[in-house]
Protein backbone atom coordinates (compact mmCIF):
# COMPACT_ATOMS: atom_id res chain seq x y z
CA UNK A 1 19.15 -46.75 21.69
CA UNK A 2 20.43 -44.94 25.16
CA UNK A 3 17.89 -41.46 25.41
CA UNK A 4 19.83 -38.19 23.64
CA UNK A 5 20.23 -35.27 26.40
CA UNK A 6 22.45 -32.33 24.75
CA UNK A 7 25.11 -31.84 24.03
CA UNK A 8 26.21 -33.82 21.69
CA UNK A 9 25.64 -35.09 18.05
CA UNK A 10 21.95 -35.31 16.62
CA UNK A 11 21.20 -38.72 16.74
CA UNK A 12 19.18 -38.18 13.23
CA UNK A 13 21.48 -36.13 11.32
CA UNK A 14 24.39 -35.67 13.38
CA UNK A 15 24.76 -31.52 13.87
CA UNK A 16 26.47 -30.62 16.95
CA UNK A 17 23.36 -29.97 19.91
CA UNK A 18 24.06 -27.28 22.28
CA UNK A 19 23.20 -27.74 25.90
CA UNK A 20 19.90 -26.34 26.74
CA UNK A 21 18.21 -26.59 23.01
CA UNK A 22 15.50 -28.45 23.18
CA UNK A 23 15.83 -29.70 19.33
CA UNK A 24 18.21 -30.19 17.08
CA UNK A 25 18.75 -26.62 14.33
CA UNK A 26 19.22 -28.74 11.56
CA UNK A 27 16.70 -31.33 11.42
CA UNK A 28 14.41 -30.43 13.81
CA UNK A 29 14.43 -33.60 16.17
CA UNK A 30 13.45 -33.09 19.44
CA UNK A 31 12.55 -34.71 22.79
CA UNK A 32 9.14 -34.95 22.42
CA UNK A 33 9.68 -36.60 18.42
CA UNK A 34 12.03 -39.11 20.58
CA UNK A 35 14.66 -37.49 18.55
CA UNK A 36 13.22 -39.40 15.43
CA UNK A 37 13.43 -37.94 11.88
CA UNK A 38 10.03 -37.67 11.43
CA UNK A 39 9.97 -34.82 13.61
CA UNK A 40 6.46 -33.42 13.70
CA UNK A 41 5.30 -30.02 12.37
CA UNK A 42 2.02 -29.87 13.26
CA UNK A 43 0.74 -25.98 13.99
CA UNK A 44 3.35 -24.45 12.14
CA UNK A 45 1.24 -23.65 9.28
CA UNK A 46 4.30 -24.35 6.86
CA UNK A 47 3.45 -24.52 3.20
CA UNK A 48 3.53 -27.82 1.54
CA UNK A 49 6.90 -28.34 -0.28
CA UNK A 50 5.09 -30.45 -2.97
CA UNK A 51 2.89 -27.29 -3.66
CA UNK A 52 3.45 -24.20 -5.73
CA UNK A 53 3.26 -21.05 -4.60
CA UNK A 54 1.06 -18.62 -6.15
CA UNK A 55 2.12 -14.81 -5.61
CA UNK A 56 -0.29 -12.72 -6.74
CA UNK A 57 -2.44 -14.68 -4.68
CA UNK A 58 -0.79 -13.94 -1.54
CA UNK A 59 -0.24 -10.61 -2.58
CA UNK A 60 -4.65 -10.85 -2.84
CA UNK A 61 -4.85 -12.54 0.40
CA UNK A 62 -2.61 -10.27 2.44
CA UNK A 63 -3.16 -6.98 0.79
CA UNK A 64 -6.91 -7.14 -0.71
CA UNK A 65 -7.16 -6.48 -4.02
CA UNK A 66 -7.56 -2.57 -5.50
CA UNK A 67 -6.74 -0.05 -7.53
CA UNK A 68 -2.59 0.85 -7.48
CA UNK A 69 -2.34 4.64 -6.36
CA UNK A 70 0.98 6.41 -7.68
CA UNK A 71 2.49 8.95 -5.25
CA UNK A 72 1.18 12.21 -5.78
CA UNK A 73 -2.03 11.07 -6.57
CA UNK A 74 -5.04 11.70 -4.33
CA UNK A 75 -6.91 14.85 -2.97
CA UNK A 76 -3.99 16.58 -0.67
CA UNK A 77 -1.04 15.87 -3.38
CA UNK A 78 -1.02 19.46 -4.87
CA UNK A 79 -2.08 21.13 -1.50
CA UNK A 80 1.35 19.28 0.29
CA UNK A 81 3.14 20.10 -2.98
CA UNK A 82 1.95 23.76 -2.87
CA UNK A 83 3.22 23.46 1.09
CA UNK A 84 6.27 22.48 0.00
CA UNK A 85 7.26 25.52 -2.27
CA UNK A 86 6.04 27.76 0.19
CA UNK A 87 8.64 26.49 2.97
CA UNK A 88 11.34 25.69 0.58
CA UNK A 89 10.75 29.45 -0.96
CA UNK A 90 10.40 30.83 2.66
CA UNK A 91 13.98 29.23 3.50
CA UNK A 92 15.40 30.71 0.44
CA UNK A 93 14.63 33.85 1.25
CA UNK A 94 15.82 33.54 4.98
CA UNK A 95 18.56 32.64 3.82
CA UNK A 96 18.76 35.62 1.21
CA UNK A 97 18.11 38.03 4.21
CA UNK A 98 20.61 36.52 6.52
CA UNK A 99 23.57 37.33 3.80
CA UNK A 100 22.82 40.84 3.93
């Protein structure tokens, strides 16, 4: 078999190659697989297809584990709640004084 150079058809699964990729979108044959189907992955750090995937353990591993918090729980809830009145109430009555 003559050496691939885009463009042209994948010689493993026959998608059209652009000139200038250096693999093929589809299969993922490159030049340095020798355009084979066995087109390595190596370093990807892919999860294995044969294995099922667990959720709340990568939910674990990225997040940690913990207590759920609800919003407008916590120390400063009613102080920015209290803020909030104050600024909504101060608006109202701007715009009260600006009608007269």
């Amino acid at each position: 078999m003559k050496r691939f150079r885009p463009p042209g058809q994948c010689p493993v699964c026959g998608e059209w190659v652009y000139r200038g990729q250096a693999a093929c979108a589809e299969c993922g044959a490159c030049e340095k697989s020798g355009w084979k189907a066995e087109a390595g992955y190596d370093g990807l750090d892919l999860p294995d297809p044969d294995e099922a995937f667990d959720y709340e353990a990568f939910v674990e591993k990225e997040f940690g584990g913990g207590t759920e918090r609800r919003i407008g729980e916590g120390k400063w809830a009613r102080v920015w709640w209290w803020a909030a009145v104050a600024v909504l109430g101060a608006m109202g009555l701007a715009l009260l004084m600006s009608a007269f």
